[in-house]
C-alpha atoms as a PDB file:
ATOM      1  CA  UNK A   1     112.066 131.576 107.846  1.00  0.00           C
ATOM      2  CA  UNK A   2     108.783 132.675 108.829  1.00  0.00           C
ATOM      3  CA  UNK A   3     106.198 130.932 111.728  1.00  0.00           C
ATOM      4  CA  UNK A   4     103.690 129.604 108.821  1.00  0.00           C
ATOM      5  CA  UNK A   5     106.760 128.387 106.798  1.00  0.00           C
ATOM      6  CA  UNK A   6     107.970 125.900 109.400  1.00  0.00           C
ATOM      7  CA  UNK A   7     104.843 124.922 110.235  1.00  0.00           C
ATOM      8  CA  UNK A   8     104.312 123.811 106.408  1.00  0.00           C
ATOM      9  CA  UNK A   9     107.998 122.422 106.415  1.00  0.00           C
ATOM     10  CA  UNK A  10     106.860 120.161 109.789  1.00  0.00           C
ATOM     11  CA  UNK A  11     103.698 119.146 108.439  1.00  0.00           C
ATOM     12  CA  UNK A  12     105.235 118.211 105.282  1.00  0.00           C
ATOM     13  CA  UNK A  13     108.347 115.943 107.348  1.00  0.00           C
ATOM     14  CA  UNK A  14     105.114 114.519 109.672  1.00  0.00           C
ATOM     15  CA  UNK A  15     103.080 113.423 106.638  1.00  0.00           C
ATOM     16  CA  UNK A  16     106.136 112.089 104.799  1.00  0.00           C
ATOM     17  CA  UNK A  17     106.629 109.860 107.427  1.00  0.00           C
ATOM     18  CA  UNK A  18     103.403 108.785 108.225  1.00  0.00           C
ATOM     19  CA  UNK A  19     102.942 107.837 104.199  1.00  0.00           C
ATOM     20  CA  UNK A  20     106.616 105.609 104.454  1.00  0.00           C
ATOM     21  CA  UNK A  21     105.166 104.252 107.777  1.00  0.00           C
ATOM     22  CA  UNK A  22     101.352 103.721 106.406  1.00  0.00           C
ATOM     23  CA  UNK A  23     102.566 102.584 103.357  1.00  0.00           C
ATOM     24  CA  UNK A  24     104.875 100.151 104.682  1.00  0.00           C
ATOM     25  CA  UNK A  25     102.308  97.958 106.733  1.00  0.00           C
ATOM     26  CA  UNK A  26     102.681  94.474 106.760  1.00  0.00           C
ATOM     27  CA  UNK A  27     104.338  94.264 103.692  1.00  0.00           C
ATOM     28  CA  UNK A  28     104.943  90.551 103.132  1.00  0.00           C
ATOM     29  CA  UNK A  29     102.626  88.577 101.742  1.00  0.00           C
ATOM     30  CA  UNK A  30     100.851  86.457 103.745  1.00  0.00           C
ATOM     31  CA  UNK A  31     102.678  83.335 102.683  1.00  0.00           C
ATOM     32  CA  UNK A  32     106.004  84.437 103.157  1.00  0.00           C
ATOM     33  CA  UNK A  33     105.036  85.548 106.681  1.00  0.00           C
ATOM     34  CA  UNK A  34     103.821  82.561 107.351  1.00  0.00           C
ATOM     35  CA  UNK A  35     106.697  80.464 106.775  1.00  0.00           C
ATOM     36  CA  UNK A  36     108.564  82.739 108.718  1.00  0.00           C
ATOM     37  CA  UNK A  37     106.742  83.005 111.948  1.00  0.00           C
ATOM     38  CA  UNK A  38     104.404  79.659 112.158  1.00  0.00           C
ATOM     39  CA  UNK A  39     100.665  79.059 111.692  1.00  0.00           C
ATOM     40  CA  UNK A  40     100.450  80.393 115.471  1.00  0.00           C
ATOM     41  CA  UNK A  41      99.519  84.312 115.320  1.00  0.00           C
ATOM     42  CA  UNK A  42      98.983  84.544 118.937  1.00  0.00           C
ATOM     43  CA  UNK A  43     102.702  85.612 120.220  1.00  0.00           C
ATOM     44  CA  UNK A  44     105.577  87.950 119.619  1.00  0.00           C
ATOM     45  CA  UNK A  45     108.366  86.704 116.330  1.00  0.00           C
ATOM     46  CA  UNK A  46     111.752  87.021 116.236  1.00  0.00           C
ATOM     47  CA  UNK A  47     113.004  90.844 115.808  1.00  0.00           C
ATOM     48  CA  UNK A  48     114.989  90.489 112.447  1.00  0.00           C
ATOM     49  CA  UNK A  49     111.043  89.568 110.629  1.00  0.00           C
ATOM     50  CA  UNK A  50     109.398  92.407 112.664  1.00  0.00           C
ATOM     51  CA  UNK A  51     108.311  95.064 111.052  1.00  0.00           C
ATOM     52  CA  UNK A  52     110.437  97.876 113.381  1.00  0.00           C
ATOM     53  CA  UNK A  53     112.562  95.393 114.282  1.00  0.00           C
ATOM     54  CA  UNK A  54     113.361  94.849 117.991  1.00  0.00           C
ATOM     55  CA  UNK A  55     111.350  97.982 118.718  1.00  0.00           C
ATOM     56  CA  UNK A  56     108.040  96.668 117.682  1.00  0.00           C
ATOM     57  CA  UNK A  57     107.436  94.573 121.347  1.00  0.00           C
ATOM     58  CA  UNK A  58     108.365  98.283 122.900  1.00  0.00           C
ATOM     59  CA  UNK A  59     106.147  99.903 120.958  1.00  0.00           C
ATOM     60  CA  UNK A  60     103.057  97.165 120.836  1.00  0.00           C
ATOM     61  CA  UNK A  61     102.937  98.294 124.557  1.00  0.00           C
ATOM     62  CA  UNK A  62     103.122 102.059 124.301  1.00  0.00           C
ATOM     63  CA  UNK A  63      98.902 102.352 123.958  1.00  0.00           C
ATOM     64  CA  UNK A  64      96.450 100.582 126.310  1.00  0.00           C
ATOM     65  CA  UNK A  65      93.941  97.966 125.586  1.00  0.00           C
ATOM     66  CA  UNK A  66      96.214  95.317 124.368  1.00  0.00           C
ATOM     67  CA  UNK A  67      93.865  92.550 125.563  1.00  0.00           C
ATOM     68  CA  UNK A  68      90.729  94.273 123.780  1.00  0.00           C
ATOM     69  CA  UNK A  69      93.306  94.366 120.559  1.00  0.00           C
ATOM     70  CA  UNK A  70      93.725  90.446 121.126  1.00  0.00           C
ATOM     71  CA  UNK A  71      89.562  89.590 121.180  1.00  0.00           C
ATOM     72  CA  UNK A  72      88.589  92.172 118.131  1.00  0.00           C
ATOM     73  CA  UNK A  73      91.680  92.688 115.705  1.00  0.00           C
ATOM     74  CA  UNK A  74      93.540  89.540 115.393  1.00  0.00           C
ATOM     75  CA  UNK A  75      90.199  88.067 113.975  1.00  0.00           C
ATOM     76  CA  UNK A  76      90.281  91.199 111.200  1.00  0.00           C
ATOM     77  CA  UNK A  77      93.822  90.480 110.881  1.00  0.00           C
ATOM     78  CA  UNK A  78      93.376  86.965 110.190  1.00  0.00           C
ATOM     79  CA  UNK A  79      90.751  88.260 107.450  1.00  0.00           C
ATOM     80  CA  UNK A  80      92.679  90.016 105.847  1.00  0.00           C
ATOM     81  CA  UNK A  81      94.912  87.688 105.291  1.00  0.00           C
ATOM     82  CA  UNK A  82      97.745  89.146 108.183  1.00  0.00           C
ATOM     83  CA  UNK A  83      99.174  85.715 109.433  1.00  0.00           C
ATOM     84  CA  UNK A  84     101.736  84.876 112.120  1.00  0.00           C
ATOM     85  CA  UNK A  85     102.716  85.566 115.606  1.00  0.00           C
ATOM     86  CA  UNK A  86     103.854  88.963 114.936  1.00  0.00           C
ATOM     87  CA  UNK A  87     100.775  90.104 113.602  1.00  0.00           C
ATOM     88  CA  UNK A  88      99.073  91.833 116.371  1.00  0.00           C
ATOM     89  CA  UNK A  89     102.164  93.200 117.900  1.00  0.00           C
ATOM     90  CA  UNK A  90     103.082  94.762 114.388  1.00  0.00           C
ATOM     91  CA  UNK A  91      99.649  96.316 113.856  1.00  0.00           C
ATOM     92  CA  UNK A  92     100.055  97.746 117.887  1.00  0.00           C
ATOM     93  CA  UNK A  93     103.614  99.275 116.766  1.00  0.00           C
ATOM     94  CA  UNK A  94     102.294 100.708 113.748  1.00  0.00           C
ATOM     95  CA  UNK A  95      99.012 102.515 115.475  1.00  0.00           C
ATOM     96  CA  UNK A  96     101.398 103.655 118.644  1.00  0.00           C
ATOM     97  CA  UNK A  97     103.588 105.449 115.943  1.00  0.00           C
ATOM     98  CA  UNK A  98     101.033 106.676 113.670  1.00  0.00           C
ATOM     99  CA  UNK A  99      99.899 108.539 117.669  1.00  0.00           C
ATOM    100  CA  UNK A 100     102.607 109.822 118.910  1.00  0.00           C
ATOM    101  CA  UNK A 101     104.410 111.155 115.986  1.00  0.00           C
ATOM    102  CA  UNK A 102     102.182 113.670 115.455  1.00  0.00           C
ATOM    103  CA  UNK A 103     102.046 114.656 119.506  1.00  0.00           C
ATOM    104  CA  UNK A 104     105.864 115.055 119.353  1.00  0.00           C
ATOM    105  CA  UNK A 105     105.946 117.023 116.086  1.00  0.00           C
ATOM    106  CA  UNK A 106     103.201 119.187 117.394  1.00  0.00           C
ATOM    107  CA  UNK A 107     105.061 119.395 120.859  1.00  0.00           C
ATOM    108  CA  UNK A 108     108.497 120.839 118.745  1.00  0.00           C
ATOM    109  CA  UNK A 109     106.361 122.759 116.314  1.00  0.00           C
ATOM    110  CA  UNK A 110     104.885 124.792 119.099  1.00  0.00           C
ATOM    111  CA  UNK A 111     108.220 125.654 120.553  1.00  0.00           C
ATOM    112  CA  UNK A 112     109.148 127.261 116.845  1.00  0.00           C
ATOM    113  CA  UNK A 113     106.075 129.342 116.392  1.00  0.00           C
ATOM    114  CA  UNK A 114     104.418 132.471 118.401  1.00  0.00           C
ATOM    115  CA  UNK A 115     102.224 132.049 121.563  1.00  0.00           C
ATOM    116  CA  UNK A 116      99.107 132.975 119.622  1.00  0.00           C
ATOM    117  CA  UNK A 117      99.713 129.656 117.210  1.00  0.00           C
ATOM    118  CA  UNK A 118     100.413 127.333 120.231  1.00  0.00           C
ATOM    119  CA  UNK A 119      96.512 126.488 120.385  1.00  0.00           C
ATOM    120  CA  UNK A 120      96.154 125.766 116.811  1.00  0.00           C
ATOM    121  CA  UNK A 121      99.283 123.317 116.104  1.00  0.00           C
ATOM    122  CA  UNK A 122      97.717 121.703 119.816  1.00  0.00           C
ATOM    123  CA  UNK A 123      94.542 121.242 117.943  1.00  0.00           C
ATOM    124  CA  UNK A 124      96.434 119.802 114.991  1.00  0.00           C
ATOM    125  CA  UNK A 125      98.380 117.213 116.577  1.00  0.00           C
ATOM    126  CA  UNK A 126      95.650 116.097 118.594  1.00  0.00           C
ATOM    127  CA  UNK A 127      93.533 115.718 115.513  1.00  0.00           C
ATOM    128  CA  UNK A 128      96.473 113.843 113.456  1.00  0.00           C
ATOM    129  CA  UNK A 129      96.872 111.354 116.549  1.00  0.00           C
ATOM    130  CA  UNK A 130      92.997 110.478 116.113  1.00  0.00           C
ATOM    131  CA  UNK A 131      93.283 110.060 112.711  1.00  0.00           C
ATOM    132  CA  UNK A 132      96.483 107.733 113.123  1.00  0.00           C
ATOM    133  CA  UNK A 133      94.882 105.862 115.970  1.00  0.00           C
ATOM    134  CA  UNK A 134      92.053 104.941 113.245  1.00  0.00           C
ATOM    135  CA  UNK A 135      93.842 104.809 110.224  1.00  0.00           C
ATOM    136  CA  UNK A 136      95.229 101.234 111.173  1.00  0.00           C
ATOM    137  CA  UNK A 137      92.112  99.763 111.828  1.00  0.00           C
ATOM    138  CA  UNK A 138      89.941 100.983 108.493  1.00  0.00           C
ATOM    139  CA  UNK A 139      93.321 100.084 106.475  1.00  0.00           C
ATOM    140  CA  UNK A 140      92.840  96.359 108.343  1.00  0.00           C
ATOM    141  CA  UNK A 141      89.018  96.131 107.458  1.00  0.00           C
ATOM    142  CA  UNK A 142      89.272  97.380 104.054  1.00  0.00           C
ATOM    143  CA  UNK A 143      91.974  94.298 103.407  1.00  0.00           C
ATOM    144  CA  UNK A 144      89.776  92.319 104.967  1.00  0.00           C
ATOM    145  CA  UNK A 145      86.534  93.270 102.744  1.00  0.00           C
ATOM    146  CA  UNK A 146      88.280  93.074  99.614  1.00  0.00           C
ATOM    147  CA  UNK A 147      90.040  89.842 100.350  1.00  0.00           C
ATOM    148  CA  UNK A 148      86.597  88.070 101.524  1.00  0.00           C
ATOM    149  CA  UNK A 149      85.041  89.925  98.126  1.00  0.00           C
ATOM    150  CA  UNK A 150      87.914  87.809  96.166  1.00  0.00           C
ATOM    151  CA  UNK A 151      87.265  84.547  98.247  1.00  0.00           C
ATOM    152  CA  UNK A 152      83.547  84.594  97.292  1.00  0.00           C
ATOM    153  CA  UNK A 153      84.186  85.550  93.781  1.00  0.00           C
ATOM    154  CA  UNK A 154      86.525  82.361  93.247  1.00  0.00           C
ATOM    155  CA  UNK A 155      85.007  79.720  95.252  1.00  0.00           C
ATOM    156  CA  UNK A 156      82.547  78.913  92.331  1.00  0.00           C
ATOM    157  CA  UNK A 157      84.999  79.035  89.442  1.00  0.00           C
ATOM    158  CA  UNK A 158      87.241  76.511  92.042  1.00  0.00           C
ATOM    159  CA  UNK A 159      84.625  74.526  92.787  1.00  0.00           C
ATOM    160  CA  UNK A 160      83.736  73.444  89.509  1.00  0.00           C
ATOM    161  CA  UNK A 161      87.289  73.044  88.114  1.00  0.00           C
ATOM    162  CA  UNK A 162      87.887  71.113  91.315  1.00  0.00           C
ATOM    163  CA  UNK A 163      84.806  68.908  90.210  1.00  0.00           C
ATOM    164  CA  UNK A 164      86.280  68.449  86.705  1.00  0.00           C
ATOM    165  CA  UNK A 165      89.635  67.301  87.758  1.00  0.00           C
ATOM    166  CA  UNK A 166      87.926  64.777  89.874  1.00  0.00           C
ATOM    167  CA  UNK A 167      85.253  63.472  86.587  1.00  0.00           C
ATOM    168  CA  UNK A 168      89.070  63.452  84.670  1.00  0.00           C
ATOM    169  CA  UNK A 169      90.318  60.881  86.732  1.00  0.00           C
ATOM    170  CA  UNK A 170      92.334  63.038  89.840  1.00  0.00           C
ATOM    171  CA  UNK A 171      92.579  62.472  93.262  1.00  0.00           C
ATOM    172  CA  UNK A 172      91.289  65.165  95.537  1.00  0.00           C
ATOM    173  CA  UNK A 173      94.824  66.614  96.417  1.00  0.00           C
ATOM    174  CA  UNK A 174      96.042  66.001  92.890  1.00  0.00           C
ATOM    175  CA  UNK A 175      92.867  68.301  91.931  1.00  0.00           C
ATOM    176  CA  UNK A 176      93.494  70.777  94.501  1.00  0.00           C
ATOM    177  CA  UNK A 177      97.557  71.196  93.747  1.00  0.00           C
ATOM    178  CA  UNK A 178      96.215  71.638  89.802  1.00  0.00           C
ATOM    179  CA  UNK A 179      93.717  74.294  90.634  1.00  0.00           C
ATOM    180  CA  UNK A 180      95.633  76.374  93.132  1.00  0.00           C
ATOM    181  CA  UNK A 181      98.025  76.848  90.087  1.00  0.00           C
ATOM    182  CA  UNK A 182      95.879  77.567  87.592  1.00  0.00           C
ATOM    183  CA  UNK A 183      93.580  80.005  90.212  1.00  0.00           C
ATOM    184  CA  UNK A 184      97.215  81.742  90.983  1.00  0.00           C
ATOM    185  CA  UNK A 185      96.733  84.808  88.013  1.00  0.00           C
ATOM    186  CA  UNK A 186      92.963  85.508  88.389  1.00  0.00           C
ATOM    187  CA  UNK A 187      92.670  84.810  92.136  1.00  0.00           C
ATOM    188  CA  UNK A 188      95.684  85.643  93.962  1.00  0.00           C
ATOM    189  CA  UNK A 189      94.051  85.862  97.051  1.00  0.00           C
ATOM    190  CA  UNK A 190      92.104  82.704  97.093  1.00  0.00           C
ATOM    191  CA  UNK A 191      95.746  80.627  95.544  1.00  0.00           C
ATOM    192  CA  UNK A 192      96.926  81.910  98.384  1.00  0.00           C
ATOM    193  CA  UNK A 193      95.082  80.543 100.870  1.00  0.00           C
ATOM    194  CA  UNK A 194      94.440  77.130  99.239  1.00  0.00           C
ATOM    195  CA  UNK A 195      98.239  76.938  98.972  1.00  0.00           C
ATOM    196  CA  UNK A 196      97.697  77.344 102.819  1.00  0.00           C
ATOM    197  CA  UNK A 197      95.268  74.613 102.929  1.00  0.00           C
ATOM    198  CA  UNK A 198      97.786  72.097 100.805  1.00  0.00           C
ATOM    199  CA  UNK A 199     100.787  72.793 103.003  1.00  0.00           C
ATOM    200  CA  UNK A 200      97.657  72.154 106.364  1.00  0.00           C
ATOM    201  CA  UNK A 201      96.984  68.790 104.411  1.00  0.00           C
ATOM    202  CA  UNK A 202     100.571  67.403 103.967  1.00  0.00           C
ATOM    203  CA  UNK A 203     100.887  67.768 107.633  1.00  0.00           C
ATOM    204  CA  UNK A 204      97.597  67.046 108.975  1.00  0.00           C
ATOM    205  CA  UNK A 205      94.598  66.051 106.520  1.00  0.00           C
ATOM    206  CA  UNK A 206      92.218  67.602 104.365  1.00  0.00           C
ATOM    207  CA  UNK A 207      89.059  68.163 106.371  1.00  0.00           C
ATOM    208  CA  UNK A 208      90.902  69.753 109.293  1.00  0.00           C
ATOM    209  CA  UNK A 209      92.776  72.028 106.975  1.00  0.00           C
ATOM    210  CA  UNK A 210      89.450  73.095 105.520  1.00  0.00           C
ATOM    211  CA  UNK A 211      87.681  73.676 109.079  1.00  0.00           C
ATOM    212  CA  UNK A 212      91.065  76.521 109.612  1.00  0.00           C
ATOM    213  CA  UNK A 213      90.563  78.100 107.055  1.00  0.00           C
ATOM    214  CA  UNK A 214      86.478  78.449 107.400  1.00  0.00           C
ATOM    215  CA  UNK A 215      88.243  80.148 110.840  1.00  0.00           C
ATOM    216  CA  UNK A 216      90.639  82.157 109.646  1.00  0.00           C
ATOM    217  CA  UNK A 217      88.252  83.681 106.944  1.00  0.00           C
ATOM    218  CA  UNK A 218      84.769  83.537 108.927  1.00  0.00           C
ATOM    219  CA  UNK A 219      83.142  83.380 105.842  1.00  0.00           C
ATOM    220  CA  UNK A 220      80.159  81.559 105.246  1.00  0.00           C
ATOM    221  CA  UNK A 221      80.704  80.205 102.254  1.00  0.00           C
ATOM    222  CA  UNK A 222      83.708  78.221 103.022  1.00  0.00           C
ATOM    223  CA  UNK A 223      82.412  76.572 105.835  1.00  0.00           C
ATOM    224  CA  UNK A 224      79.659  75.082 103.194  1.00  0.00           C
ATOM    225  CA  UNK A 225      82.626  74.011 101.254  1.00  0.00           C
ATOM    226  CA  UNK A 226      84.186  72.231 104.432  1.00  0.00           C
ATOM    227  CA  UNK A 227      81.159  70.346 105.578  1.00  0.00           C
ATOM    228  CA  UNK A 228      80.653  69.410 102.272  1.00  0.00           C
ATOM    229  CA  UNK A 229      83.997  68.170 101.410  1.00  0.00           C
ATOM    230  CA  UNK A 230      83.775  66.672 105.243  1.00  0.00           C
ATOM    231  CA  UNK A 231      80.704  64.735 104.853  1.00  0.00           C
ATOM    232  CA  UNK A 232      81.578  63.565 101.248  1.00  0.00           C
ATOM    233  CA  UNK A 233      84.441  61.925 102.544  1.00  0.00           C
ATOM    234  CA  UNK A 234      82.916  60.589 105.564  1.00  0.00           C
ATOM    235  CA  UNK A 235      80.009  59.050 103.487  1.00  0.00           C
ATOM    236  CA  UNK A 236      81.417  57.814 100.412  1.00  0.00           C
ATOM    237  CA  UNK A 237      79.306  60.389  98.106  1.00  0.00           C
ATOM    238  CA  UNK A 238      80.863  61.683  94.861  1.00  0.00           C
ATOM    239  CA  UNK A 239      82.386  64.983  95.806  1.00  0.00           C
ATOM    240  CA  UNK A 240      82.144  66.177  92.266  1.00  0.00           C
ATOM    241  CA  UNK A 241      78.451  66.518  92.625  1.00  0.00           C
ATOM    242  CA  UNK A 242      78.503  68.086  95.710  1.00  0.00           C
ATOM    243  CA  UNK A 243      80.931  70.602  94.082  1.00  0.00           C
ATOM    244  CA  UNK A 244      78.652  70.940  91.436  1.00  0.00           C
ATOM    245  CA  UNK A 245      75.823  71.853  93.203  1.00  0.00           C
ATOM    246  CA  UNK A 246      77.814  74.122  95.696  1.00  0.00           C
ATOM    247  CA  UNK A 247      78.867  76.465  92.691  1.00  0.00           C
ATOM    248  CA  UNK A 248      75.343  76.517  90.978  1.00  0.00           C
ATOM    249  CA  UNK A 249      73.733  77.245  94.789  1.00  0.00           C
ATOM    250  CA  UNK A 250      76.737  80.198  95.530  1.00  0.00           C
ATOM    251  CA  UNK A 251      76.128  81.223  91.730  1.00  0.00           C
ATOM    252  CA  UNK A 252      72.413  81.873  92.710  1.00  0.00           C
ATOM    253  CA  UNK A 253      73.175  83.736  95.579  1.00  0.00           C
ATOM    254  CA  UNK A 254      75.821  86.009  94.000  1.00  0.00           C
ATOM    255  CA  UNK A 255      73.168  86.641  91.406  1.00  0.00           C
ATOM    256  CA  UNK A 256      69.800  87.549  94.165  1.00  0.00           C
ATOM    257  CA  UNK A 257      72.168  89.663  95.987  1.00  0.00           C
ATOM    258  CA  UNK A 258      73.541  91.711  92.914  1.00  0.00           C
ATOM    259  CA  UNK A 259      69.692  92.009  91.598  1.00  0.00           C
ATOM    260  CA  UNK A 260      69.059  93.274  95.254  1.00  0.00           C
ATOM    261  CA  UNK A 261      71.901  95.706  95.113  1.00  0.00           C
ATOM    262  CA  UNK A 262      70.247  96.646  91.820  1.00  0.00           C
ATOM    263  CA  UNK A 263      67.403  97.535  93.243  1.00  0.00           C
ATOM    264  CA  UNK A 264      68.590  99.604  96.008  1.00  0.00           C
ATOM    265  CA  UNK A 265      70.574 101.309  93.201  1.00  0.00           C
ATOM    266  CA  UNK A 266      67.345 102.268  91.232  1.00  0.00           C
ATOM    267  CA  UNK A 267      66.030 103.857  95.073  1.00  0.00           C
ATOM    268  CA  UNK A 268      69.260 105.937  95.370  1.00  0.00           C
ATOM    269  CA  UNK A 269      69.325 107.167  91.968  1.00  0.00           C
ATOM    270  CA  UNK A 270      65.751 109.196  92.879  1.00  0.00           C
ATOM    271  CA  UNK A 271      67.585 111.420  94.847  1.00  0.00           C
ATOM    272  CA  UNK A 272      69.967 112.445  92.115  1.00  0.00           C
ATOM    273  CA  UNK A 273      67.342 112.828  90.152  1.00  0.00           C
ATOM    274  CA  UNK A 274      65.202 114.884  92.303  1.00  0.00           C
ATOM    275  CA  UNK A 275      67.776 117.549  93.208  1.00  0.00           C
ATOM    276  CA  UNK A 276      69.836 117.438  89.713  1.00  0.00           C
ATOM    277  CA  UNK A 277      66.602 117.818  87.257  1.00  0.00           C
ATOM    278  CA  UNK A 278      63.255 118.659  89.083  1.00  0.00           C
ATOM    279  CA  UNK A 279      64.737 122.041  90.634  1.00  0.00           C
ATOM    280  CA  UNK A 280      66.420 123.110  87.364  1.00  0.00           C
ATOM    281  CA  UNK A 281      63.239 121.864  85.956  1.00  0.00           C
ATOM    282  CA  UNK A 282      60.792 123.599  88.473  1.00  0.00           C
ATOM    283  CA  UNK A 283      63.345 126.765  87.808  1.00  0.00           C
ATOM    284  CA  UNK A 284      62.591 126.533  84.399  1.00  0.00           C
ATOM    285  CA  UNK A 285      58.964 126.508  84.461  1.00  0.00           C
ATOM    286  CA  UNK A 286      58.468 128.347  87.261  1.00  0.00           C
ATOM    287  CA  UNK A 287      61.143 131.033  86.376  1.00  0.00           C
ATOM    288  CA  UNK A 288      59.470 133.312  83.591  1.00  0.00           C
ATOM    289  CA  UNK A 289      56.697 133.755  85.659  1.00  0.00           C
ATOM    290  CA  UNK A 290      57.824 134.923  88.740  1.00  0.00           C
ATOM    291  CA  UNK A 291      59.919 137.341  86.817  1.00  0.00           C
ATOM    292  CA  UNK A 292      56.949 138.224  84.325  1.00  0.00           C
ATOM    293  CA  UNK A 293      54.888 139.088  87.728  1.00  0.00           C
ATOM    294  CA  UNK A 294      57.369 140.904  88.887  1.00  0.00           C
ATOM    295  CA  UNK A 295      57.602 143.231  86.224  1.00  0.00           C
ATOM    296  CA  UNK A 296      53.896 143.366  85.937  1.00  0.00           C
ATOM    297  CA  UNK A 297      53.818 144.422  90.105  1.00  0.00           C
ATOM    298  CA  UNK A 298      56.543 146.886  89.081  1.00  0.00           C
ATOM    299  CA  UNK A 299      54.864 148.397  85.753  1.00  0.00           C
ATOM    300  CA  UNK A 300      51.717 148.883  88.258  1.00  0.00           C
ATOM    301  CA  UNK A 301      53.053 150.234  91.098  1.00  0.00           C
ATOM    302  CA  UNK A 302      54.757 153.074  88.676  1.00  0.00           C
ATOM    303  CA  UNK A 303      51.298 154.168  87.374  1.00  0.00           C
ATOM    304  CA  UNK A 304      49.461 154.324  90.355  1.00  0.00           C
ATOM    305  CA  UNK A 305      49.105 157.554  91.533  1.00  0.00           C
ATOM    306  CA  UNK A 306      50.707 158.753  94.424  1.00  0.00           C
ATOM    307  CA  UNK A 307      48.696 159.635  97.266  1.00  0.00           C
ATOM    308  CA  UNK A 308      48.448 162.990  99.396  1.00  0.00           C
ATOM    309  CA  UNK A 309      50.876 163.346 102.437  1.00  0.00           C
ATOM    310  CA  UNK A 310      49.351 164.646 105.383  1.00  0.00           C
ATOM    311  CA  UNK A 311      51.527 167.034 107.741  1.00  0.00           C
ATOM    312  CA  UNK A 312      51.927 166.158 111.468  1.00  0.00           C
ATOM    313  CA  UNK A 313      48.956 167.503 113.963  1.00  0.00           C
ATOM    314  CA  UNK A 314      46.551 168.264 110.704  1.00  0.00           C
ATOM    315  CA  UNK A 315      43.876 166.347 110.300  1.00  0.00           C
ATOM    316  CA  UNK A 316      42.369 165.141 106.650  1.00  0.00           C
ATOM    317  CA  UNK A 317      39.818 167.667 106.255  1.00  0.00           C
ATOM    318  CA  UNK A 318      42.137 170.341 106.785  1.00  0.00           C
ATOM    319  CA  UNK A 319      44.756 169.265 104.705  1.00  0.00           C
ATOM    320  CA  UNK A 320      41.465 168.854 102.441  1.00  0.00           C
ATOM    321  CA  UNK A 321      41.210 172.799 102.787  1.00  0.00           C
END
């Protein structure tokens, strides 16, 4: 077997594994990790729920920075829906293998190929290590964009069924258990965390169940939805009012920021249009006549006579001669 053909066979083992590893990140649902390792995502879980098992601690610590990890991911994580203790330490594990599987496959590749290769399959690994040092945390704020894009889309739609539960006759809990059910097919995501929020309320109450998750999703949004549910309970007021008006005031919003994005569309589709239709356009036009000119300059050039050449050291009289 040639050099080139283990270097595809390595490449091919190396990206294998990083798709079963990638692919393979966090894979329990947030709920089910939850249960398992506690409401607490600040510390290490036990080894059977870990994601490499007892090796995940080991390999949390195999890359620098774990302090910086602690201040700037576990808030992503927590947006994108990555509860529990183990959470950081599993994200850690995964980016320390996604880094130095690629290193050591480059380090073994190089023995197996000639000298002259050594530099490229150096370059490689180097450049697969980046990538897998970064791949974690796009993954992470991808899950995180698309599960805050969910959030907002449902928090209207559960707002006012919330508010007709309560004009039916429910209590606030009663309302909430009835929603989360029926929100479970269309909005996964947001089910998911107000089944969160019932399981908060059973042990504690409603308003500081609320105020975690405004903190575990840092959006907006929900932290209108907790101060109003907070001050509607405090005051006496009829929450199915202030529910109301919360889904009419977030349905105005969603609807000013998709005209803006509208609008911003209509300024980005100028470039298309510029380079896809006024040069073919301007070719077009502009074409024929270059060509027609050029044939002209051509045609002219042919019938012009051609003039006298005048030897070296003569001058023009005596060529005249």
């Amino acid at each position: 077997m040639g050099e080139w053909e283990w270097f595809g066979v390595a490449a091919g083992g190396i990206a294998a594994v990083l798709l079963v590893i990638f692919l393979t990140l966090f894979r329990k649902p947030a709920s089910v990790r939850l249960r398992e390792t506690g409401d607490d995502f600040a510390g290490p879980a036990s080894g059977t729920n870990l994601l490499f098992g007892d090796m995940t601690d080991v390999l949390s610590r195999g890359l620098p920075g774990e302090e910086r990890d602690r201040e700037e991911i576990l808030p992503e994580l927590a947006r994108a829906g990555m509860y529990g203790r183990s959470a950081i330490a599993e994200y850690r594990a995964v980016r320390a293998v996604l880094v130095f599987a690629p290193l050591f496959a480059a380090v073994a590749v190089a023995l197996l190929v000639e000298p002259r290769l050594v530099p490229g399959v150096a370059i490689g690994g180097l450049a697969l290590a980046v990538l897998g040092y970064s791949l974690p945390r796009v993954y992470v704020a991808f899950k995180a964009q698309a599960r805050s894009r969910e959030i907002e889309r449902g928090l209207p739609i559960f707002a006012d069924m919330v508010s007709i539960a309560l004009l039916a006759g429910q209590g606030l809990f009663g309302a909430l258990r009835r929603v989360t059910t029926e929100l479970q097919p269309t909005f996964p995501r947001l089910a998911e965390e107000l089944g969160i929020v019932i399981n908060q309320t059973e042990l504690y109450n409603l308003s500081l169940a609320f105020e975690q998750w405004a903190n575990r999703s840092q959006l907006p949004e929900v932290r209108n939805l907790a101060l109003i549910l907070t001050q509607a309970q405090s005051l006496g007021n009829d929450i199915s009012v202030a529910l109301m008006e919360y889904a009419t005031n977030m349905r105005s919003g969603a609807r000013q920021r998709m005209e803006a994005k509208s609008q911003r569309a209509a300024f980005w589709m100028l470039f298309p249009t510029i380079f896809c239709l006024w040069i073919p356009a301007a070719v077009i036009l502009v074409g024929p006549i270059f060509f027609e000119f050029a044939a002209r300059r051509a045609k002219a050039k042919e019938q012009m006579p051609a003039a006298p050449t005048i030897p070296l050291g003569k001058s023009a009289g005596d060529a005249a001669k």
